[in-house]
C-alpha atoms as a PDB file:
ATOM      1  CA  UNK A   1      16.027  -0.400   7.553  1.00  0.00           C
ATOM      2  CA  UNK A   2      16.120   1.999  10.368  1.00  0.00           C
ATOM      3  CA  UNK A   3      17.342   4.969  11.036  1.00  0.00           C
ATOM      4  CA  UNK A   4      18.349   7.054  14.292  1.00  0.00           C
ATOM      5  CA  UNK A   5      19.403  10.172  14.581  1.00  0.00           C
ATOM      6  CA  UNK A   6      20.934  12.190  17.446  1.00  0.00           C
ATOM      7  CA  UNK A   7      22.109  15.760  16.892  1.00  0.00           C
ATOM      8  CA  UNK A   8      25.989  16.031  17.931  1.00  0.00           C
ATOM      9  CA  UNK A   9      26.445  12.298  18.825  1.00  0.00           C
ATOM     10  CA  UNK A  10      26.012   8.688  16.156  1.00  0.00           C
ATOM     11  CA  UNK A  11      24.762  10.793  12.863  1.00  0.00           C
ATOM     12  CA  UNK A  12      22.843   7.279  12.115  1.00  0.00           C
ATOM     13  CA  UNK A  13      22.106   3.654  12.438  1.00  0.00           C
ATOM     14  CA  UNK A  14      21.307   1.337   9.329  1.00  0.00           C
ATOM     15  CA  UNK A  15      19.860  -2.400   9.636  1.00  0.00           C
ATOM     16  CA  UNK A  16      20.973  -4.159   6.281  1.00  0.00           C
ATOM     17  CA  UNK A  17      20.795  -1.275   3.905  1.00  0.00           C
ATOM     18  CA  UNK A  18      23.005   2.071   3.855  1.00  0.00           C
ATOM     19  CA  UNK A  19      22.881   4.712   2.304  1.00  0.00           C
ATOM     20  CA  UNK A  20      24.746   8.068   2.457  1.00  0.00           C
ATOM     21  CA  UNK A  21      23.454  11.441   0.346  1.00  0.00           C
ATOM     22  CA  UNK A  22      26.866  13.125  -0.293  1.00  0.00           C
ATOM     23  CA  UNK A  23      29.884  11.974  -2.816  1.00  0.00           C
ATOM     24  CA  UNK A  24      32.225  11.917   0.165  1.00  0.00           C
ATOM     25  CA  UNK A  25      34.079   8.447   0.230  1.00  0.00           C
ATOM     26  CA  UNK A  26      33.967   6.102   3.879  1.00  0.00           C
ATOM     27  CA  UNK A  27      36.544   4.699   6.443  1.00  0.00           C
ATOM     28  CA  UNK A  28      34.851   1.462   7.150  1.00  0.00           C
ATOM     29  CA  UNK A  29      35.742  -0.669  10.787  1.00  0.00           C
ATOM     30  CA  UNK A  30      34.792  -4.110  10.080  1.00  0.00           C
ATOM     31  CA  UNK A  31      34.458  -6.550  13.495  1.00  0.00           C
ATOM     32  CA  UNK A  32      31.630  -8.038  15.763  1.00  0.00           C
ATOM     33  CA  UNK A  33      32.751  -5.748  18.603  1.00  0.00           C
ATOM     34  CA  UNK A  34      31.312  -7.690  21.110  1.00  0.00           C
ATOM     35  CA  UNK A  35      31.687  -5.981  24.393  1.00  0.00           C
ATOM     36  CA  UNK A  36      33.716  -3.256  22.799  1.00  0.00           C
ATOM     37  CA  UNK A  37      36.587  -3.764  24.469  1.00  0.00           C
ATOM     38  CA  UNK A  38      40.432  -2.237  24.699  1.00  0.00           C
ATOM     39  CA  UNK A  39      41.284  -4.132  21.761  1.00  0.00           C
ATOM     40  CA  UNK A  40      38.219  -3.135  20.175  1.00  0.00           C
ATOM     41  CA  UNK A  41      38.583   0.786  21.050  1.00  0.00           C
ATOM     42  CA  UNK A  42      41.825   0.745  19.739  1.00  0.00           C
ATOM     43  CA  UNK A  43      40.706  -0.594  16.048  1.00  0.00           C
ATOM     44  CA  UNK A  44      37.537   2.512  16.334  1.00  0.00           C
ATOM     45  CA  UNK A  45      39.965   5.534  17.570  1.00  0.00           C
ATOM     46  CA  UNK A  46      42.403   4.548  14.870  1.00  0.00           C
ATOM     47  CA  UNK A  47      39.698   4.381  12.138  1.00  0.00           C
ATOM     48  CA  UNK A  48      38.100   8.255  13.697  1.00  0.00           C
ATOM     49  CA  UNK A  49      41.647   9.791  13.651  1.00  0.00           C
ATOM     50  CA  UNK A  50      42.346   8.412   9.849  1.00  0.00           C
ATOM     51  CA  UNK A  51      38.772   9.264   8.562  1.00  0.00           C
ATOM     52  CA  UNK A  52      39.858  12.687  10.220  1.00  0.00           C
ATOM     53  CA  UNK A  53      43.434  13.027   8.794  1.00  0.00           C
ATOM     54  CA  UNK A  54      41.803  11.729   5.474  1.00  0.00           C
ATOM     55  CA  UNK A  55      38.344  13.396   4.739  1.00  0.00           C
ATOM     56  CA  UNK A  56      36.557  10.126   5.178  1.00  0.00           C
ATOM     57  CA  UNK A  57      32.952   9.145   6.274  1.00  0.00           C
ATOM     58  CA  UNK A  58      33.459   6.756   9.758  1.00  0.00           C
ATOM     59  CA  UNK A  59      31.367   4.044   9.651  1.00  0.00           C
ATOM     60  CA  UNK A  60      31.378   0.958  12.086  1.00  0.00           C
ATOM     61  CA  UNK A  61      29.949  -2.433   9.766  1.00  0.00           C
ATOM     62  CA  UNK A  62      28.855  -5.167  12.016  1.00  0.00           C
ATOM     63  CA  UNK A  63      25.844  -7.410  13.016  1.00  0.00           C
ATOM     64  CA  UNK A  64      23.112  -7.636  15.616  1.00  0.00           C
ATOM     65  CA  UNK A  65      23.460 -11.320  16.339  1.00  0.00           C
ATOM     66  CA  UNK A  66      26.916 -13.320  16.661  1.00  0.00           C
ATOM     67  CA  UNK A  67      27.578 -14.846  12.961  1.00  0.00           C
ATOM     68  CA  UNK A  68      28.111 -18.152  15.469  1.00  0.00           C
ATOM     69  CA  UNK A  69      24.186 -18.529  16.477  1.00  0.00           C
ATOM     70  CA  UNK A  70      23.031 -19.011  12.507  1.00  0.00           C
ATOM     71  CA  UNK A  71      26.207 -21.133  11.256  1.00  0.00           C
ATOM     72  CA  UNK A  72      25.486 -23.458  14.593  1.00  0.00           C
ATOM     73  CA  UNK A  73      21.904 -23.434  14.706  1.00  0.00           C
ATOM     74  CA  UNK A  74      22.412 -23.054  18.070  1.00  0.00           C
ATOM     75  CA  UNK A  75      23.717 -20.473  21.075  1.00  0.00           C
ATOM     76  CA  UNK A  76      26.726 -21.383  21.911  1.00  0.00           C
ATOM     77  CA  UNK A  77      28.514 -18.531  23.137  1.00  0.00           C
ATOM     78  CA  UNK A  78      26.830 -16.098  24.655  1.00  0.00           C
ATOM     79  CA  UNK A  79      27.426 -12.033  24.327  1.00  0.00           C
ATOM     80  CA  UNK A  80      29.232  -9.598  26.619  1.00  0.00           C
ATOM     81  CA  UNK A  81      26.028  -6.588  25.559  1.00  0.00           C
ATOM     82  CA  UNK A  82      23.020  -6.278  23.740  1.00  0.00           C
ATOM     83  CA  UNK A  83      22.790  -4.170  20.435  1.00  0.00           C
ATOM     84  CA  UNK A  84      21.261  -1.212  22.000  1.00  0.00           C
ATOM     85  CA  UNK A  85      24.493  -1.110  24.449  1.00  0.00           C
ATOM     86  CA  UNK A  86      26.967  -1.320  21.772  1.00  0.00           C
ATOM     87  CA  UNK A  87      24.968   1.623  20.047  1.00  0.00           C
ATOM     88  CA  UNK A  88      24.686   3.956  23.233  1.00  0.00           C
ATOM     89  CA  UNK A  89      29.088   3.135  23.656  1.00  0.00           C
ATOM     90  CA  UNK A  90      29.408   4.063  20.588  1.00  0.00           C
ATOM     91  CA  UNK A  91      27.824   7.401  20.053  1.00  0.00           C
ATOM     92  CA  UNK A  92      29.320   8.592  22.301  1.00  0.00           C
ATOM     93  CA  UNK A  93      32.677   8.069  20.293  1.00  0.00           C
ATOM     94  CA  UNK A  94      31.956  10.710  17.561  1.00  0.00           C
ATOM     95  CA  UNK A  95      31.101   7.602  14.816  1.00  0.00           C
ATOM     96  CA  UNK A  96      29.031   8.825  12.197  1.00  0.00           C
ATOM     97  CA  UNK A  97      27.171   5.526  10.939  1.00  0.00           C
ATOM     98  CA  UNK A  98      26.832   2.323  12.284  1.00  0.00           C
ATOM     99  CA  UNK A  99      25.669  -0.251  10.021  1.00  0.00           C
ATOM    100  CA  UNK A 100      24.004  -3.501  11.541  1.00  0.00           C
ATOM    101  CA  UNK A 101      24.337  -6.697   8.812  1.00  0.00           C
ATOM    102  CA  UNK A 102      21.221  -9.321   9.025  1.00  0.00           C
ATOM    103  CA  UNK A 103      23.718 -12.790   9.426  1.00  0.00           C
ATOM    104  CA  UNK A 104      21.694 -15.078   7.335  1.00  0.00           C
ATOM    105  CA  UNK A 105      22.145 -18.454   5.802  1.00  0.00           C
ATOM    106  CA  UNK A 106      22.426 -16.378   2.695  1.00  0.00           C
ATOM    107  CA  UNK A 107      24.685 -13.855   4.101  1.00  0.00           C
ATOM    108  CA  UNK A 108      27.112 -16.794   5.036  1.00  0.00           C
ATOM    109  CA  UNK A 109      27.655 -17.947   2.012  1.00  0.00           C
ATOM    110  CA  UNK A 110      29.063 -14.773   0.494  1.00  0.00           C
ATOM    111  CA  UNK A 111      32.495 -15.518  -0.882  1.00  0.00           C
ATOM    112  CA  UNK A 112      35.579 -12.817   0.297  1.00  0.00           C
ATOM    113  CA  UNK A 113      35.720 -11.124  -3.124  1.00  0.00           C
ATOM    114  CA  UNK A 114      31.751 -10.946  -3.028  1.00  0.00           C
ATOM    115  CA  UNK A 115      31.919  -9.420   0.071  1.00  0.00           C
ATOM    116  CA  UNK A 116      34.504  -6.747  -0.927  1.00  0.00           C
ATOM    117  CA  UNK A 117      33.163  -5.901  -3.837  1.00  0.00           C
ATOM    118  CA  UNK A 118      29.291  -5.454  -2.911  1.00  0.00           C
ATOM    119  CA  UNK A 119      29.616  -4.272   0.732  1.00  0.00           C
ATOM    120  CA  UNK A 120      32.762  -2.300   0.813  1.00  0.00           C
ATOM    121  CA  UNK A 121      33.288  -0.829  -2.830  1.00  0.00           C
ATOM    122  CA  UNK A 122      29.423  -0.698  -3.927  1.00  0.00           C
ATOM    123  CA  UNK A 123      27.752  -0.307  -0.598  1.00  0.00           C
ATOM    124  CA  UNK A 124      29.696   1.463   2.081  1.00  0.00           C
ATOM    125  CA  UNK A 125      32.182   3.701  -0.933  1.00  0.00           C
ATOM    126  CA  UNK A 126      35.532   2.529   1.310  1.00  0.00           C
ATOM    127  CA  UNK A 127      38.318   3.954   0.918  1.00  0.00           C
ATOM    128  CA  UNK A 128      39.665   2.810   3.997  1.00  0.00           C
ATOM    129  CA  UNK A 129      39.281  -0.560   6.156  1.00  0.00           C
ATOM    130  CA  UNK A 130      39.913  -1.341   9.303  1.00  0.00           C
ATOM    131  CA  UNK A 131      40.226  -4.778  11.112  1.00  0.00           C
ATOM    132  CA  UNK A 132      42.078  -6.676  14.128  1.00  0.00           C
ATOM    133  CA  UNK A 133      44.253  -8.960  13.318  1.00  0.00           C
ATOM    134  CA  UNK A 134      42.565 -11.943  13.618  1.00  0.00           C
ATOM    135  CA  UNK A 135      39.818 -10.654  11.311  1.00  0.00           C
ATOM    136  CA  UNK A 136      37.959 -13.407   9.022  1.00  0.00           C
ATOM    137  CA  UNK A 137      35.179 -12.974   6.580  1.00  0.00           C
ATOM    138  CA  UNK A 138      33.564 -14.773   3.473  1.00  0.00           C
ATOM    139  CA  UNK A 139      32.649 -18.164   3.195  1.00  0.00           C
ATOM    140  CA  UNK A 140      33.969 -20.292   5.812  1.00  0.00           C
ATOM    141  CA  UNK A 141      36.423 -17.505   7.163  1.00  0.00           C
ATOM    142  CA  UNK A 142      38.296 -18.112   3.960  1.00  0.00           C
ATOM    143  CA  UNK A 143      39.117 -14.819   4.144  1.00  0.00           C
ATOM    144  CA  UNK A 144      42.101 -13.316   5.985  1.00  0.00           C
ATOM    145  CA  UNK A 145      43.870  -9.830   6.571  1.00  0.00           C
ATOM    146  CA  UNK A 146      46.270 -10.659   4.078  1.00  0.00           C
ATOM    147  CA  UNK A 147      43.819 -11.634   1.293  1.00  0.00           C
ATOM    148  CA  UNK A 148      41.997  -8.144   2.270  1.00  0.00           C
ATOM    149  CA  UNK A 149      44.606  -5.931   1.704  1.00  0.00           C
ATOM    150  CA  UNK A 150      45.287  -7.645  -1.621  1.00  0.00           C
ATOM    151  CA  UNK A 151      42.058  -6.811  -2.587  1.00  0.00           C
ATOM    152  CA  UNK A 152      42.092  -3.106  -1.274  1.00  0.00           C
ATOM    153  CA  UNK A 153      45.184  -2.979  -3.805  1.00  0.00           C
ATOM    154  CA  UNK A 154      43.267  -4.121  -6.362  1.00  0.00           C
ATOM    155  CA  UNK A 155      39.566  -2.003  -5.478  1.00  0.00           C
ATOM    156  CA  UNK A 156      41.446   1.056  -4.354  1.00  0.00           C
ATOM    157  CA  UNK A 157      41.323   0.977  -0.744  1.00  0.00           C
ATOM    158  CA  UNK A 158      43.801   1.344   2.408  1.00  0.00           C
ATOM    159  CA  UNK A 159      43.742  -1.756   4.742  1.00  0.00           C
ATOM    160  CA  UNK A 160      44.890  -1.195   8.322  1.00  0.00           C
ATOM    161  CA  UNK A 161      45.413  -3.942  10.871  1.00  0.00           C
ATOM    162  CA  UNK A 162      45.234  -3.519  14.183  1.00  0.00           C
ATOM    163  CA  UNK A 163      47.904  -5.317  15.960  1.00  0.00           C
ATOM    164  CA  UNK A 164      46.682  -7.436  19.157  1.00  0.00           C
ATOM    165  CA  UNK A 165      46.289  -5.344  22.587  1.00  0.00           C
ATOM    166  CA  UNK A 166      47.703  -7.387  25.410  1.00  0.00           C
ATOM    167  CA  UNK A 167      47.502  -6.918  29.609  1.00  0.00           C
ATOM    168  CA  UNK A 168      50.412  -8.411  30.391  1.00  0.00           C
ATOM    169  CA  UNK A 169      51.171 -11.329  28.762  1.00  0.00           C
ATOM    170  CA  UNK A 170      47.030 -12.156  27.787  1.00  0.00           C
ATOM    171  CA  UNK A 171      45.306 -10.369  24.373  1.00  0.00           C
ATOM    172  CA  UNK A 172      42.422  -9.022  25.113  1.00  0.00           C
ATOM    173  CA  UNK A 173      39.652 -10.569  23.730  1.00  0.00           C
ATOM    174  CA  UNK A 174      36.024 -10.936  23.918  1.00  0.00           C
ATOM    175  CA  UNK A 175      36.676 -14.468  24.477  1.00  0.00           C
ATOM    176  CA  UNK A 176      38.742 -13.785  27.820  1.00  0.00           C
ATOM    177  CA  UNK A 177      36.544 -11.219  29.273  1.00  0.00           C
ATOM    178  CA  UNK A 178      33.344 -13.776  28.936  1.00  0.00           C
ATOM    179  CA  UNK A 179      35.935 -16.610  30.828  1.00  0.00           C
ATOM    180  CA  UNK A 180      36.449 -13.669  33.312  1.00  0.00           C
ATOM    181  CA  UNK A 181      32.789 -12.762  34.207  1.00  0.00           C
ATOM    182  CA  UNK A 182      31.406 -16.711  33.840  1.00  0.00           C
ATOM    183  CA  UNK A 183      34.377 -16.951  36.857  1.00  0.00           C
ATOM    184  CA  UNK A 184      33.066 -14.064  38.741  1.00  0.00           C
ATOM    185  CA  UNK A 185      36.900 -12.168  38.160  1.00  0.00           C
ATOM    186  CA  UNK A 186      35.162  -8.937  37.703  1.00  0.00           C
ATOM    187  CA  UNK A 187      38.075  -6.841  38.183  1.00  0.00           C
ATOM    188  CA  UNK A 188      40.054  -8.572  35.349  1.00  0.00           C
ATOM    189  CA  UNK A 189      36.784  -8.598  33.118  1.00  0.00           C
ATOM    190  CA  UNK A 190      36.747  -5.234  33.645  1.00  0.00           C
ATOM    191  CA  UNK A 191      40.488  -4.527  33.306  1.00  0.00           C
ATOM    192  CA  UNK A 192      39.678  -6.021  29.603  1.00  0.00           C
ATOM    193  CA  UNK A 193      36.744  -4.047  28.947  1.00  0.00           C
ATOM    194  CA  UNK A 194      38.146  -0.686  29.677  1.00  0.00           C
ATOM    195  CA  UNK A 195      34.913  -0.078  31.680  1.00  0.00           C
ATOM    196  CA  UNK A 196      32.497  -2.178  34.345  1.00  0.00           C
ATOM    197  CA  UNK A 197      30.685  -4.811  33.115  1.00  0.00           C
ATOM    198  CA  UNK A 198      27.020  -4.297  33.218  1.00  0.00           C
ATOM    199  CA  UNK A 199      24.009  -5.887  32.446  1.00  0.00           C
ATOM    200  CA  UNK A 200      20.782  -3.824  31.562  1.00  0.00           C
ATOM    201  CA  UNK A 201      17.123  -4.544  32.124  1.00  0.00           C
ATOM    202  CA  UNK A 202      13.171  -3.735  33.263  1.00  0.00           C
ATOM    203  CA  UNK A 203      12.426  -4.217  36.805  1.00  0.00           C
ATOM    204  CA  UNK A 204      10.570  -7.470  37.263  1.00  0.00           C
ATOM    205  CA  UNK A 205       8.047  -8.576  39.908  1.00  0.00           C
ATOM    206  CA  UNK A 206      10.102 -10.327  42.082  1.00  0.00           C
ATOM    207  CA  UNK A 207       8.957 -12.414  45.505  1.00  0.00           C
ATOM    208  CA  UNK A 208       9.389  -9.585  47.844  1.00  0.00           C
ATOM    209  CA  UNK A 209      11.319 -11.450  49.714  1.00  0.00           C
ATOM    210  CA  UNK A 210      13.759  -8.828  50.136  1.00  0.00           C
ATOM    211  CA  UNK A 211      10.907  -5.901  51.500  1.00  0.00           C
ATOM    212  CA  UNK A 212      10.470  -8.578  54.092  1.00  0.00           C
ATOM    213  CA  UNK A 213      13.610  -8.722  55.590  1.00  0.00           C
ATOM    214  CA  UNK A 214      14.326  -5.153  55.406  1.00  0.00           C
ATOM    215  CA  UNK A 215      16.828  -4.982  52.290  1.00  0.00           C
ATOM    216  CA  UNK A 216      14.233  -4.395  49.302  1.00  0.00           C
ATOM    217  CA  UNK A 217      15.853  -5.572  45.677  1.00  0.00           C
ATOM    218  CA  UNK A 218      15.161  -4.625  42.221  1.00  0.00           C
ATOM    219  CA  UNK A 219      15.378  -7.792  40.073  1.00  0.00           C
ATOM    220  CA  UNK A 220      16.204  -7.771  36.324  1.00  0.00           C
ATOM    221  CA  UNK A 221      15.449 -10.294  33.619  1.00  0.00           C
ATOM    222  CA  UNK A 222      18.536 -10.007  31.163  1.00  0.00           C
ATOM    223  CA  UNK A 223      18.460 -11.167  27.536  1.00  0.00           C
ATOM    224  CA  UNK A 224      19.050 -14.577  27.930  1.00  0.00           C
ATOM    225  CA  UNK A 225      21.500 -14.753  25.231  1.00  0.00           C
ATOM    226  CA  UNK A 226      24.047 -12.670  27.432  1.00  0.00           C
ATOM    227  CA  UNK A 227      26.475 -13.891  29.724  1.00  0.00           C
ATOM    228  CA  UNK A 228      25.816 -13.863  33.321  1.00  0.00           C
ATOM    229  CA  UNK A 229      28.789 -13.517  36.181  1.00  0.00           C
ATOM    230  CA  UNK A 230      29.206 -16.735  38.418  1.00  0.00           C
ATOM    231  CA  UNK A 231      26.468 -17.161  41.318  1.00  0.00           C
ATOM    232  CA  UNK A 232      27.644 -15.236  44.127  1.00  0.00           C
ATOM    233  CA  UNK A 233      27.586 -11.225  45.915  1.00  0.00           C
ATOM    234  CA  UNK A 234      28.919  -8.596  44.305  1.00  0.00           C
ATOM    235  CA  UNK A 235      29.531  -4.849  44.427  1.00  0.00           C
ATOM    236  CA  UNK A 236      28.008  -3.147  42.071  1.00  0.00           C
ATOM    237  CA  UNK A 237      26.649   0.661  40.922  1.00  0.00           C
ATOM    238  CA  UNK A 238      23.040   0.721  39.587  1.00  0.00           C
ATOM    239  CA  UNK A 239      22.312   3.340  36.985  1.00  0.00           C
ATOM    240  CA  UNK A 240      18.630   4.611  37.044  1.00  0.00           C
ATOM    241  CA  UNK A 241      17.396   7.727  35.317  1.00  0.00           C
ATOM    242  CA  UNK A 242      20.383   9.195  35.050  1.00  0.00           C
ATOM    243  CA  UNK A 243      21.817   8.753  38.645  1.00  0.00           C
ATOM    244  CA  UNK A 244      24.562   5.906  40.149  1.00  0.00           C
ATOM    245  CA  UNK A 245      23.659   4.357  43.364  1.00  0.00           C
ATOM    246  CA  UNK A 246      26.147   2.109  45.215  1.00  0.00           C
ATOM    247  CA  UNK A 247      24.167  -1.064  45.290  1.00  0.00           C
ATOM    248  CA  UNK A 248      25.082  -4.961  46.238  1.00  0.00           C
ATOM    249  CA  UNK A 249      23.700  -7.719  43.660  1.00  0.00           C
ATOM    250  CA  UNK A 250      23.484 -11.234  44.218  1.00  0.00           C
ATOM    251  CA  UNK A 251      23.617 -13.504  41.553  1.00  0.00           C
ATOM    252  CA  UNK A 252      22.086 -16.940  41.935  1.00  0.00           C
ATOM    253  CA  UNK A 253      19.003 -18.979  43.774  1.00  0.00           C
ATOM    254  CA  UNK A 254      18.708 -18.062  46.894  1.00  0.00           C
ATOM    255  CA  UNK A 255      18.435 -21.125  48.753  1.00  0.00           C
ATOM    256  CA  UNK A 256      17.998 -19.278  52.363  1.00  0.00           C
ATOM    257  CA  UNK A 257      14.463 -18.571  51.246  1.00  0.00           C
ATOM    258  CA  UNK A 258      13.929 -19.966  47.970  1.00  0.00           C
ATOM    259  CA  UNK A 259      13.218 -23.057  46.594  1.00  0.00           C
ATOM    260  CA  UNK A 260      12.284 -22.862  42.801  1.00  0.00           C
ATOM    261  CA  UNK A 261      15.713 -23.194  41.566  1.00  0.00           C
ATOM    262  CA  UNK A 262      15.554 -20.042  39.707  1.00  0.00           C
ATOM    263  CA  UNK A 263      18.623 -18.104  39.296  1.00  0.00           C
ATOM    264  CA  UNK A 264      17.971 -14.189  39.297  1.00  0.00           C
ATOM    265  CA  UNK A 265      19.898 -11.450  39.351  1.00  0.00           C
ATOM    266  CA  UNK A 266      18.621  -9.439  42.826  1.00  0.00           C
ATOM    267  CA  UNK A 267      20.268  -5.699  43.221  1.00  0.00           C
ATOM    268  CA  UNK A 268      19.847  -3.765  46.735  1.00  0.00           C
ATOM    269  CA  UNK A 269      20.296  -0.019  45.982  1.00  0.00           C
ATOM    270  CA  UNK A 270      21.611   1.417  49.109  1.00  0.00           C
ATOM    271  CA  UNK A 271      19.698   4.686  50.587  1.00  0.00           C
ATOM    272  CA  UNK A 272      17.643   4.496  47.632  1.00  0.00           C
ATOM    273  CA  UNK A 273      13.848   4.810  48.177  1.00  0.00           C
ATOM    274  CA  UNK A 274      11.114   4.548  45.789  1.00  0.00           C
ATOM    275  CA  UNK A 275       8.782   2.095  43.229  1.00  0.00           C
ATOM    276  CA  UNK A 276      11.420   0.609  40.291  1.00  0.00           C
ATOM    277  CA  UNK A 277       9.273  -2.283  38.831  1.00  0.00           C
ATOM    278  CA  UNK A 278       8.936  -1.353  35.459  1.00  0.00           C
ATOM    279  CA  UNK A 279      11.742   1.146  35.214  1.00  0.00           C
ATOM    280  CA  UNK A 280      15.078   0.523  33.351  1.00  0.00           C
ATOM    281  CA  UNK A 281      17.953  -0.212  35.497  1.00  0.00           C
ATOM    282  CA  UNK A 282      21.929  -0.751  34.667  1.00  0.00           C
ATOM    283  CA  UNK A 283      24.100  -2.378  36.604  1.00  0.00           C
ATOM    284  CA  UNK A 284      28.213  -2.379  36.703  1.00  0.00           C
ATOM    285  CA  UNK A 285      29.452  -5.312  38.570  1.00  0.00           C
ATOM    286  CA  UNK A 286      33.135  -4.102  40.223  1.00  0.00           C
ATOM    287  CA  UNK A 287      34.032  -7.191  42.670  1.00  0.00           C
ATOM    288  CA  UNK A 288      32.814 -10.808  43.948  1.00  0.00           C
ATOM    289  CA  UNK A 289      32.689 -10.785  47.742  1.00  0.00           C
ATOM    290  CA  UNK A 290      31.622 -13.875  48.263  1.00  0.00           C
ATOM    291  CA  UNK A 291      29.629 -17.459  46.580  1.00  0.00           C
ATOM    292  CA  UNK A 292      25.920 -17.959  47.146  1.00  0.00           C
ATOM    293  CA  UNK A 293      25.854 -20.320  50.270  1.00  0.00           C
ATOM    294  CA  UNK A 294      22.847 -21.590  52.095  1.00  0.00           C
ATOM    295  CA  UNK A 295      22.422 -20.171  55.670  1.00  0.00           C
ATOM    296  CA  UNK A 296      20.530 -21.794  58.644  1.00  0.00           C
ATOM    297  CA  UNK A 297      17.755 -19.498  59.014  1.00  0.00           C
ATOM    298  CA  UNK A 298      16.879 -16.027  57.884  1.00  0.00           C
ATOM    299  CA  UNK A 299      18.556 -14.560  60.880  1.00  0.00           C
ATOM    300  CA  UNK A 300      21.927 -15.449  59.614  1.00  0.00           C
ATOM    301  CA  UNK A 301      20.906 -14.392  55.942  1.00  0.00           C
ATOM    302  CA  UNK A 302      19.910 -10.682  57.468  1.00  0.00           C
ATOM    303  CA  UNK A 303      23.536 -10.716  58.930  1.00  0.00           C
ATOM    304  CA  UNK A 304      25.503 -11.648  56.318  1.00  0.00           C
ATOM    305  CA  UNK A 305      23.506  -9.194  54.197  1.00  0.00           C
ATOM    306  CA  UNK A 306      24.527  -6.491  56.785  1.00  0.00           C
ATOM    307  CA  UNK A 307      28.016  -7.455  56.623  1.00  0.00           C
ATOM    308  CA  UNK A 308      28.135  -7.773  52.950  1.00  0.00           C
ATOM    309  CA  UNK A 309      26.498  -3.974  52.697  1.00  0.00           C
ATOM    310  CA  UNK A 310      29.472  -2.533  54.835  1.00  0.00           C
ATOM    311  CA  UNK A 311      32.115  -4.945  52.835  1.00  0.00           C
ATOM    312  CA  UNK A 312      30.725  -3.139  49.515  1.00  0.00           C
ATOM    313  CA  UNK A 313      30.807   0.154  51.334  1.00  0.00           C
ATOM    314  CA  UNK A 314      34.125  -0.041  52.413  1.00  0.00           C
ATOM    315  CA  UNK A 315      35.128  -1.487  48.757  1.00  0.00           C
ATOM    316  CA  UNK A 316      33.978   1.607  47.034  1.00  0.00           C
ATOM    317  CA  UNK A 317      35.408   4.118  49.372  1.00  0.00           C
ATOM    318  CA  UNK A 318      39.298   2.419  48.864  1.00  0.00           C
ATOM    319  CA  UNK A 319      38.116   2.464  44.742  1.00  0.00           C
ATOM    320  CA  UNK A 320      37.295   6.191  45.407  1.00  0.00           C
ATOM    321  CA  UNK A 321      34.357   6.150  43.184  1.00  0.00           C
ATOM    322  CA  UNK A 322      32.095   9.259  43.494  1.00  0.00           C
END
């Protein structure tokens, strides 16, 4: 187990076991809240205003690693953030525990009235649950909203569902939003999320190719469980030490002046000066301007990275972002 604790913002963060000192009963939000998205917001705002209204401890259950990648063996689908994103999102919410479940072999087999019983009666003291409508748990999945709130009826506990939360005619879903950044569709990835998508990461030693040609890049080795946008240029903002700079990324191998094959994630901070490698960057993709494409010679590369500089410019001025 570990425990955090910030004064005024997440009381505390549990791995496997949790614990509270006080008699006071808990509102529990059950999900994987992957990417924390709109529909995901929604389920956490209701569960803070009823905890509220009703006395309740908040507390967010989930797990550090998609339930997926032990059932399968294998990754399959990759994540939208990393556990330390989801925590700094939601501290900032007013949550007062967040409780990260090891997904083990022997986790999985837990049956639905096991799972009640020993996590949300014994464990976490609910009183109150909250899920999305398309919540599962137990063995298999066997378990359903329905078969939930039958057995909140019969342990003493309020079940609220959270009905789906659509942009026009799509739910959101973490399953759209990773379609939508594997396309390169940041603005309807983002539209989804409620927020830019971003990836965090340590400046890496790159090829300093970029220093050469008079656009130097800070390059970032994500997780590589999480999902990368399509190969391409985009406009982003880079977060470092507290301070957004307007910044183009490219995505991809750089076949102008590579040859390795490698794809890397390359961000030019505009007017920024200084030494990164080593440093903790984060950066929001807004828009695609254009695919990776080989040029003739490093000539045309320097003038397309011009162009693509002013294009981002221009892009964040009609966004009005400060």
């Amino acid at each position: 187990m570990f425990v955090i604790k910030r004064k005024g913002q997440l009381v505390e963060v549990f791995e496997n076991e949790f614990s509270i000192t006080d008699s006071k009963y808990c509102g529990v939000g059950l999900g994987n809240f992957d990417g924390l998205h709109r529909g995901h917001m929604a389920l956490i705002n209701t569960l803070l205003d009823e905890c509220r209204i009703s006395d309740l401890h908040s507390v967010v259950y989930t797990f550090k690693k998609h339930p997926e990648h032990i059932l399968r063996k294998e990754l399959l689908t990759p994540l939208i953030m990393t556990t330390e994103h989801k925590v700094r999102l939601l501290e900032k919410t007013g949550l007062e525990f967040l409780v990260f479940q090891e997904f083990d072999e022997e986790f999985s087999r837990i049956s639905p009235r096991e799972f009640v019983e020993e996590i949300l009666v014994n464990k976490l003291k609910a009183r109150l649950v909250v899920v999305g409508f398309n919540y599962r748990f137990g063995y298999m999945g066997k378990g359903d909203c329905e078969l939930l709130k039958e057995l909140g009826q019969e342990y003493g506990f309020k079940v609220i569902v959270i009905p789906p939360v659509k942009i026009g005619n799509e739910v959101v879903s973490s399953t759209a939003i990773r379609k939508y950044v594997i396309e390169g569709q940041m603005e309807k990835a983002n539209e989804f999320l409620g927020r830019f998508f971003s990836i965090s990461g340590k400046v890496v030693t790159g090829k300093g190719i970029g220093n050469t040609m008079g656009f130097p890049t800070a390059n970032i080795d994500p997780e590589k469980f999480l999902v990368t946008p399509a190969e391409g240029v985009y406009v982003t903002r880079t977060l470092y030490q507290g301070k957004w700079y307007d910044s183009v990324t490219n995505v991809g191998k750089c076949p102008t002046v590579r040859s390795d094959g490698a794809t890397t994630i390359e961000t030019h901070m505009i007017d920024f000066t200084g030494e990164l490698y080593g440093e903790d960057i984060e950066v929001s993709f807004i828009k695609r301007l254009r695919g990776e494409k080989l040029f003739k010679n490093r000539e045309e590369l320097i003038n397309q990275i011009r162009t693509d500089i002013e294009n981002a410019k221009m892009y964040k001025k009609h966004l009005c972002l400060g």
